[in-house]
N, C-alpha and C. Protein backbone atom coordinates (compact mmCIF):
# COMPACT_ATOMS: atom_id res chain seq x y z
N UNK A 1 0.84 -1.19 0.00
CA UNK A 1 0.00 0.00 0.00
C UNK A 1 0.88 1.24 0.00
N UNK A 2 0.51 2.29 -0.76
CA UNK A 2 1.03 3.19 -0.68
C UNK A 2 0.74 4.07 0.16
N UNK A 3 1.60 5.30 0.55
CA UNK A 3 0.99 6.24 1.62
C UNK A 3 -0.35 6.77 1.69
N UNK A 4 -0.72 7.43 0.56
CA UNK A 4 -1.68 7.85 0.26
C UNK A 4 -3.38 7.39 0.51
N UNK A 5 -2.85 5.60 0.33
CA UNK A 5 -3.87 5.20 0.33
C UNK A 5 -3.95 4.51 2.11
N UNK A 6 -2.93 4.83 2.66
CA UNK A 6 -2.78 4.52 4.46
C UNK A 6 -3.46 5.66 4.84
N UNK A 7 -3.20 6.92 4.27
CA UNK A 7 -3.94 8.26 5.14
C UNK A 7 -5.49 8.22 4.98
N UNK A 8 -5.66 8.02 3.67
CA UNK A 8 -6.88 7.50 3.86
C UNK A 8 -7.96 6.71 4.29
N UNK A 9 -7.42 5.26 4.07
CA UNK A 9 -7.93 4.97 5.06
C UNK A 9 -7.91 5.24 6.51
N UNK A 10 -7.03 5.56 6.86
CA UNK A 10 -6.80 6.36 8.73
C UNK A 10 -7.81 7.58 8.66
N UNK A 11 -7.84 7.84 7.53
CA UNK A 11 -9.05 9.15 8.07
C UNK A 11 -10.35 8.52 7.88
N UNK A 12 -10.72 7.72 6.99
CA UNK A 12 -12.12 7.31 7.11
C UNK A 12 -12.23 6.67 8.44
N UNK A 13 -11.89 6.08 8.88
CA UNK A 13 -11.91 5.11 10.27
C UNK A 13 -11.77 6.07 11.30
N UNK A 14 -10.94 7.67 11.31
CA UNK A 14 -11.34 8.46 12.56
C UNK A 14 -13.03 8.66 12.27
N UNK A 15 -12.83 9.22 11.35
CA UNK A 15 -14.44 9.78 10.96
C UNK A 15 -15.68 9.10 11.27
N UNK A 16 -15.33 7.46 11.17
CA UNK A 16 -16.24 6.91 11.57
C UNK A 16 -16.29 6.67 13.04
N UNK A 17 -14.92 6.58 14.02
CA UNK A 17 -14.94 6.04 15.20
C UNK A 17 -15.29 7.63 15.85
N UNK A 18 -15.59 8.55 15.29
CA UNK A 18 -15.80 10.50 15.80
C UNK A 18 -17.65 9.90 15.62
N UNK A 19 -18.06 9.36 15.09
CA UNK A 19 -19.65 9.30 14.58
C UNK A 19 -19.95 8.40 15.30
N UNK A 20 -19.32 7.22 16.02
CA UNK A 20 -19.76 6.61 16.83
C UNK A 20 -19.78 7.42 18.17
N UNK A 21 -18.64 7.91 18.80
CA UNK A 21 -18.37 8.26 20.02
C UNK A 21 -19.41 9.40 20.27
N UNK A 22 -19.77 10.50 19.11
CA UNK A 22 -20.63 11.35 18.95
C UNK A 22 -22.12 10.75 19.60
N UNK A 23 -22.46 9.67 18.97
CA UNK A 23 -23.57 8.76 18.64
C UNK A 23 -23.92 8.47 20.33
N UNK A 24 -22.74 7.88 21.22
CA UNK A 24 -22.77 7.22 22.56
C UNK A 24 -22.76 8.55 23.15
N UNK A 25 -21.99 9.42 22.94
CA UNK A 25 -22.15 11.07 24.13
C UNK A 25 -23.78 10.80 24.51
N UNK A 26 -24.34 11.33 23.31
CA UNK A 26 -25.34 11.73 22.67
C UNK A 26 -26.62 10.97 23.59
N UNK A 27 -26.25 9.30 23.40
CA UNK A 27 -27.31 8.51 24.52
C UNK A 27 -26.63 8.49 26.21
N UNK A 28 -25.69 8.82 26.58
CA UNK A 28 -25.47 8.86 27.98
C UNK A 28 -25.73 10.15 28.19
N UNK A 29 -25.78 11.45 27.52
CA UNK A 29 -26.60 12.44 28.34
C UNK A 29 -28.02 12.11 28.33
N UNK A 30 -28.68 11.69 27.55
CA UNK A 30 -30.39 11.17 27.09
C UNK A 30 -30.19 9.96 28.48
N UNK A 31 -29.51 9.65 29.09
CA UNK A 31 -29.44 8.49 29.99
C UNK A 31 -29.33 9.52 31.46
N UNK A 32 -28.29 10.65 31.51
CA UNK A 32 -28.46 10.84 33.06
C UNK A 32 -29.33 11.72 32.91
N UNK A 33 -30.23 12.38 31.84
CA UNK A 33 -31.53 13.34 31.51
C UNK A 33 -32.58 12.40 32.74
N UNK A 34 -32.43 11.50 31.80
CA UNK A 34 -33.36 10.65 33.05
C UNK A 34 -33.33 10.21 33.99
N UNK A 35 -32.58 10.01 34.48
CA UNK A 35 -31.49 9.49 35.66
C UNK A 35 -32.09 10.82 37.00
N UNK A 36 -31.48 11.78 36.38
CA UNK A 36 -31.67 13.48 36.80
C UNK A 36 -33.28 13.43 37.11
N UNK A 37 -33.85 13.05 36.12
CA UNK A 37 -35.44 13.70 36.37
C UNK A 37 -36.32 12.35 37.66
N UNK A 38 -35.52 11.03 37.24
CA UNK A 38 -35.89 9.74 38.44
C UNK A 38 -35.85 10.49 39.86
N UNK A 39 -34.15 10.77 39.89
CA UNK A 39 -34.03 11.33 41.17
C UNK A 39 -34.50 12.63 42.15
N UNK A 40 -35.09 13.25 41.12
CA UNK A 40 -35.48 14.83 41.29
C UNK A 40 -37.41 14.39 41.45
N UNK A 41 -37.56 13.47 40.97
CA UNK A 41 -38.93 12.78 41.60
C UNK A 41 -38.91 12.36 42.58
N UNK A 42 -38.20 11.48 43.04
CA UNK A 42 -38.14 10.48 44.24
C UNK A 42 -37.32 11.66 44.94
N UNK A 43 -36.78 12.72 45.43
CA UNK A 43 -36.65 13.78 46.45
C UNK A 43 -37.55 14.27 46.89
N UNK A 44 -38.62 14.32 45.76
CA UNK A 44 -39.55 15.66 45.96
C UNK A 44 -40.67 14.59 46.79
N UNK A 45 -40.80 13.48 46.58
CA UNK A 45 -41.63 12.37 47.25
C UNK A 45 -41.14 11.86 48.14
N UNK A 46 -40.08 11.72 48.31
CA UNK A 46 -39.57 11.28 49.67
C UNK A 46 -38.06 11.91 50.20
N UNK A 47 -38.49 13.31 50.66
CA UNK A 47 -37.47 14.16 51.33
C UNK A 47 -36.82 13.80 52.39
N UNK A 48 -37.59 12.96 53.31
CA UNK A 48 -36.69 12.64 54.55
C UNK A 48 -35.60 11.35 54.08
N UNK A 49 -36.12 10.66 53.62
CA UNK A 49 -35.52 9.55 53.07
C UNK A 49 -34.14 9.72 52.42
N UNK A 50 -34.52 11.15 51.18
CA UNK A 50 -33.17 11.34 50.74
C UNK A 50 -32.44 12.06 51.35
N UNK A 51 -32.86 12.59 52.42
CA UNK A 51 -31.66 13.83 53.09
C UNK A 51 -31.04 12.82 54.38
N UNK A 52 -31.58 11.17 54.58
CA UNK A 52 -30.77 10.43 55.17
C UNK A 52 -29.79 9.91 54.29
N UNK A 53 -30.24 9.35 53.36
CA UNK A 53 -28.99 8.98 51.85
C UNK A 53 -28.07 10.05 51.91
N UNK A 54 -28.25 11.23 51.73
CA UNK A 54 -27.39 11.75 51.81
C UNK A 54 -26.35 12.21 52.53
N UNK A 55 -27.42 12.24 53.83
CA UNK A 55 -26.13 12.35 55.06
C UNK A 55 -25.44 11.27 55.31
N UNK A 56 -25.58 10.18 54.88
CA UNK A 56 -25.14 8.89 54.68
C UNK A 56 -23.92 8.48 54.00
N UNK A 57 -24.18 9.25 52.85
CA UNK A 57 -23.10 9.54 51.89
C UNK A 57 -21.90 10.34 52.49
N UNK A 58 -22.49 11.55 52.48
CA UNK A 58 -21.47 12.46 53.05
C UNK A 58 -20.63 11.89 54.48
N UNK A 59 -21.22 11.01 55.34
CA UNK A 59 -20.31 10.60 56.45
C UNK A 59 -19.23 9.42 55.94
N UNK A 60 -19.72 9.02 54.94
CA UNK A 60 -18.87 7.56 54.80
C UNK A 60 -17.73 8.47 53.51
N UNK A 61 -18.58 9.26 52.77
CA UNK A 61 -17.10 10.47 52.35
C UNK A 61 -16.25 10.74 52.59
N UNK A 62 -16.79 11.35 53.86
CA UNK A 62 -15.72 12.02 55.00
C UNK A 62 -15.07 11.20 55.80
N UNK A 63 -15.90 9.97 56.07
CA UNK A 63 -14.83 8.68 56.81
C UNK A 63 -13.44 8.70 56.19
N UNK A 64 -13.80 8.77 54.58
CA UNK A 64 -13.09 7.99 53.88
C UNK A 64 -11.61 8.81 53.83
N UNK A 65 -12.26 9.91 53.02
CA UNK A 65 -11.36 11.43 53.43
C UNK A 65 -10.04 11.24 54.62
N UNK A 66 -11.05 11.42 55.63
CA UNK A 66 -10.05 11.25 56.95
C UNK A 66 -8.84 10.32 56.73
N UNK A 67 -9.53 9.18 56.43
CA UNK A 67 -8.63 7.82 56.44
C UNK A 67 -7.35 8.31 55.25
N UNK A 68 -7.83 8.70 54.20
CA UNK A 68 -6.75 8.97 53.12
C UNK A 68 -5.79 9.80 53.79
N UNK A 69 -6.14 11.32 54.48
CA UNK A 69 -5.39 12.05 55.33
C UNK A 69 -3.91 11.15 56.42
N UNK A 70 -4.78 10.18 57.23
CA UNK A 70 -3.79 9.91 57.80
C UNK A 70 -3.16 9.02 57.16
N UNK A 71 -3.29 8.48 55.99
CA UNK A 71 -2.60 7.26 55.28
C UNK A 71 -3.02 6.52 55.73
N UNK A 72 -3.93 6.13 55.76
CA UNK A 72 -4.69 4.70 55.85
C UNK A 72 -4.38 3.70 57.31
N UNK A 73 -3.57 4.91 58.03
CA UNK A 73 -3.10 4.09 59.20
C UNK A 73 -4.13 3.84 60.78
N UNK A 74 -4.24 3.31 61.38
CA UNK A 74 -5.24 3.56 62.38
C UNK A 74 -4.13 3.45 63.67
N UNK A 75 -4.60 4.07 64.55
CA UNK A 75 -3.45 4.47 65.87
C UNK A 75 -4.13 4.09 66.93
C-alpha cells in the first residue's frame, strides 16, 4: 500500500470512530436526563428519606477522606 492510500484509510476510520463516540455522548446524556429527572422525583416524594442517603453519603465520604489524610493508618 502506498501512503496515500494509508492516510486515507486512517481518516475514514477516525471519521467513523468520531460518529460513533458522537452517537454514545449523545445517549449517555439522554441516559443521566433521566437518571436526573428519576431522582429529582423520588426527592420531591420522599425528602426525609433522601436527606438520610445523603447524610449517609457524606459521612462515609468524610470517613473515607479522613482515612486517606492519615494514610490509611489507624493508631
Amino acid at each position: 500500500m502506498n501512503k496515500k492510500i494509508i492516510d486515507q484509510t486512517i481518516q475514514a476510520k477516525l471519521k467513523d470512530a468520531q460518529a460513533k463516540a458522537l452517537k454514545e455522548i449523545e445517549k449517555v446524556k439522554k441516559d443521566l436526563e433521566k437518571t436526573k429527572s428519576q431522582v429529582e422525583g423520588y426527592v420531591k416524594k420522599n425528602p426525609e428519606k433522601a436527606a438520610a442517603i445523603s447524610a449517609g453519603i457524606g459521612v462515609a465520604l468524610g470517613a473515607a477522606l479522613a482515612m486517606l489524610m492519615r494514610g490509611g493508618k489507624k493508631k
